[in-house]
Protein backbone atom coordinates (compact mmCIF):
# COMPACT_ATOMS: atom_id res chain seq x y z
CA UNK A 1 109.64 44.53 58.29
CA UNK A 2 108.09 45.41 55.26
CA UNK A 3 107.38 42.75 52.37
CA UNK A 4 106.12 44.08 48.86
CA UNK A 5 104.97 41.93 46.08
CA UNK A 6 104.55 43.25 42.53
CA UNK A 7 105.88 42.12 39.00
CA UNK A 8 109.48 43.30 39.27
CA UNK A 9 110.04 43.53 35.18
CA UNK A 10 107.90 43.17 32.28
CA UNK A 11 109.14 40.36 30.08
CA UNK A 12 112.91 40.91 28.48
CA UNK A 13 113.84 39.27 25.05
CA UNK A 14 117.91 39.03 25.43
CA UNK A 15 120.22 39.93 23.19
CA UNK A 16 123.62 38.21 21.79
CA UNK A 17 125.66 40.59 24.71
CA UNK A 18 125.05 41.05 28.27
CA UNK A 19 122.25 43.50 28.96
CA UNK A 20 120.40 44.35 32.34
CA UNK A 21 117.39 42.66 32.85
CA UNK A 22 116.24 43.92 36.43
CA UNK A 23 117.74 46.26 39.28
CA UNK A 24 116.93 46.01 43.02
CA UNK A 25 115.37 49.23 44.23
CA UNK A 26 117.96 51.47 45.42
CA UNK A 27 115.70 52.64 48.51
CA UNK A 28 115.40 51.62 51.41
CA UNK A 29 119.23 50.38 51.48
CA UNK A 30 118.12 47.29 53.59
CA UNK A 31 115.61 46.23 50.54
CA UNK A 32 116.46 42.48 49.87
CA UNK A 33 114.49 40.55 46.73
CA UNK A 34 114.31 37.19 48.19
CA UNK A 35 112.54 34.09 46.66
CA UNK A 36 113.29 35.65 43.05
CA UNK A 37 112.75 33.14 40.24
CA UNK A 38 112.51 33.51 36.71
CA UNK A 39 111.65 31.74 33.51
CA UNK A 40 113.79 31.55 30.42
CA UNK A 41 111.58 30.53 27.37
CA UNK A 42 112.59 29.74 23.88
CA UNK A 43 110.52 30.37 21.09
CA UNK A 44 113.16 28.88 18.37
CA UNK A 45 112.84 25.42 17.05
CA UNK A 46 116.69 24.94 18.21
CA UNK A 47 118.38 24.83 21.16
CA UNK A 48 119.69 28.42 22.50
CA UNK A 49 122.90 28.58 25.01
CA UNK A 50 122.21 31.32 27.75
CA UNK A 51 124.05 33.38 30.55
CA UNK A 52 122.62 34.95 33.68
CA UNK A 53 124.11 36.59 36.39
CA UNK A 54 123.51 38.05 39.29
CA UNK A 55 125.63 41.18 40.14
CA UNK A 56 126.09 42.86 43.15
CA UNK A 57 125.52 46.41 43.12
CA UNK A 58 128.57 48.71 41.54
CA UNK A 59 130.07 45.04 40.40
CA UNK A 60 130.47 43.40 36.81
CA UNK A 61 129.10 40.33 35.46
CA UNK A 62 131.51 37.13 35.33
CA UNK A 63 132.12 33.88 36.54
CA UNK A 64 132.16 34.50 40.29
CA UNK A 65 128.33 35.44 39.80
CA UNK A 66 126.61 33.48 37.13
CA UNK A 67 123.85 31.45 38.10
CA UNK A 68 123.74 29.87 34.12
CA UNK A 69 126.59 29.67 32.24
CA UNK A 70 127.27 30.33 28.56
CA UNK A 71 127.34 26.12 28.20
CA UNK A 72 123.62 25.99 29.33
CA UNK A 73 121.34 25.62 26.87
CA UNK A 74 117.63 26.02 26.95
CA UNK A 75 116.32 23.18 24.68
CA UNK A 76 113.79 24.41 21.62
CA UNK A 77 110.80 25.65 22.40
CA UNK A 78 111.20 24.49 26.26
CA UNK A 79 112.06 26.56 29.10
CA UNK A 80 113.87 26.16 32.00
CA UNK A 81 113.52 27.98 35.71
CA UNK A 82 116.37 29.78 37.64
CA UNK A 83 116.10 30.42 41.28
CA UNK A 84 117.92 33.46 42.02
CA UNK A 85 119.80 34.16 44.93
CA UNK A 86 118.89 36.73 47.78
CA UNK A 87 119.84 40.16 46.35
CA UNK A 88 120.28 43.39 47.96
CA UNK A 89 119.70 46.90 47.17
CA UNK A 90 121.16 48.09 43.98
CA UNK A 91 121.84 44.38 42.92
CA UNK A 92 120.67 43.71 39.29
CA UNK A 93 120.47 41.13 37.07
CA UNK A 94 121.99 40.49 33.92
CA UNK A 95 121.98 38.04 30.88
CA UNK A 96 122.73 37.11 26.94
CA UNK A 97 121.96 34.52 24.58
CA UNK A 98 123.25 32.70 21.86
CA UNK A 99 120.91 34.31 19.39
CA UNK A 100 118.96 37.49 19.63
CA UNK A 101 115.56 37.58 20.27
CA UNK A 102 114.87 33.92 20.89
CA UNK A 103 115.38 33.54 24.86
CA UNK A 104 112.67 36.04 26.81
CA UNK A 105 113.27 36.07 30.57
CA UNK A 106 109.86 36.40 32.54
CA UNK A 107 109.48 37.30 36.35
CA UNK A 108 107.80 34.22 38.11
CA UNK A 109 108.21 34.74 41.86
CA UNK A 110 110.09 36.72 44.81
CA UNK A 111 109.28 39.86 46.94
CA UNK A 112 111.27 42.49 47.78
CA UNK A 113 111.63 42.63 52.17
CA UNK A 114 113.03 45.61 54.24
């Protein structure tokens, strides 16, 4: 088994619709990101409702998947941490915010095994 550590994304500012943050490597098809956390940070001086989902590969976001729903709000200027569940190859991960350009989604921990 192979375990690789490295920053999965560079920092993502979401937008008002759902956007992909972050895709599982494709190869090796047994690749699993496990551990995966991530930060949500607002930089407004008011509260921000979020979404984030995790897909499985060739699948669409919705409620079946989110890990935050659209009633979650990350409280001004605070931020909140998600734990994200084990993902496999081709898996990615998606999200939106209330306002654009307020809510930036930072990769805190996880490694990808195979």
């Amino acid at each position: 088994m192979a375990i690789t550590y490295r920053k999965l994304f560079q920092p993502v500012q979401l937008g008002v619709a759902l956007a992909t943050i972050f895709t599982v490597d494709s190869s090796p098809t047994n690749v699993l990101l496990r551990g995966g956390r991530v930060r949500l940070t607002n930089t407004s001086a008011s509260a921000v409702s979020v979404e984030l989902d995790a897909v499985p590969s060739g699948g669409t976001a919705g409620v079946g998947n989110q890990l935050v729903s659209t009633n979650y709000t990350v409280p001004a200027n605070g931020w909140v941490d998600v734990d994200l569940p084990v993902m496999a190859a081709s898996d990615f991960l998606q999200g939106k915010a209330g306002v654009a350009n307020v809510i930036t989604v930072h990769f805190m921990n996880g490694g990808l095994f195979s």
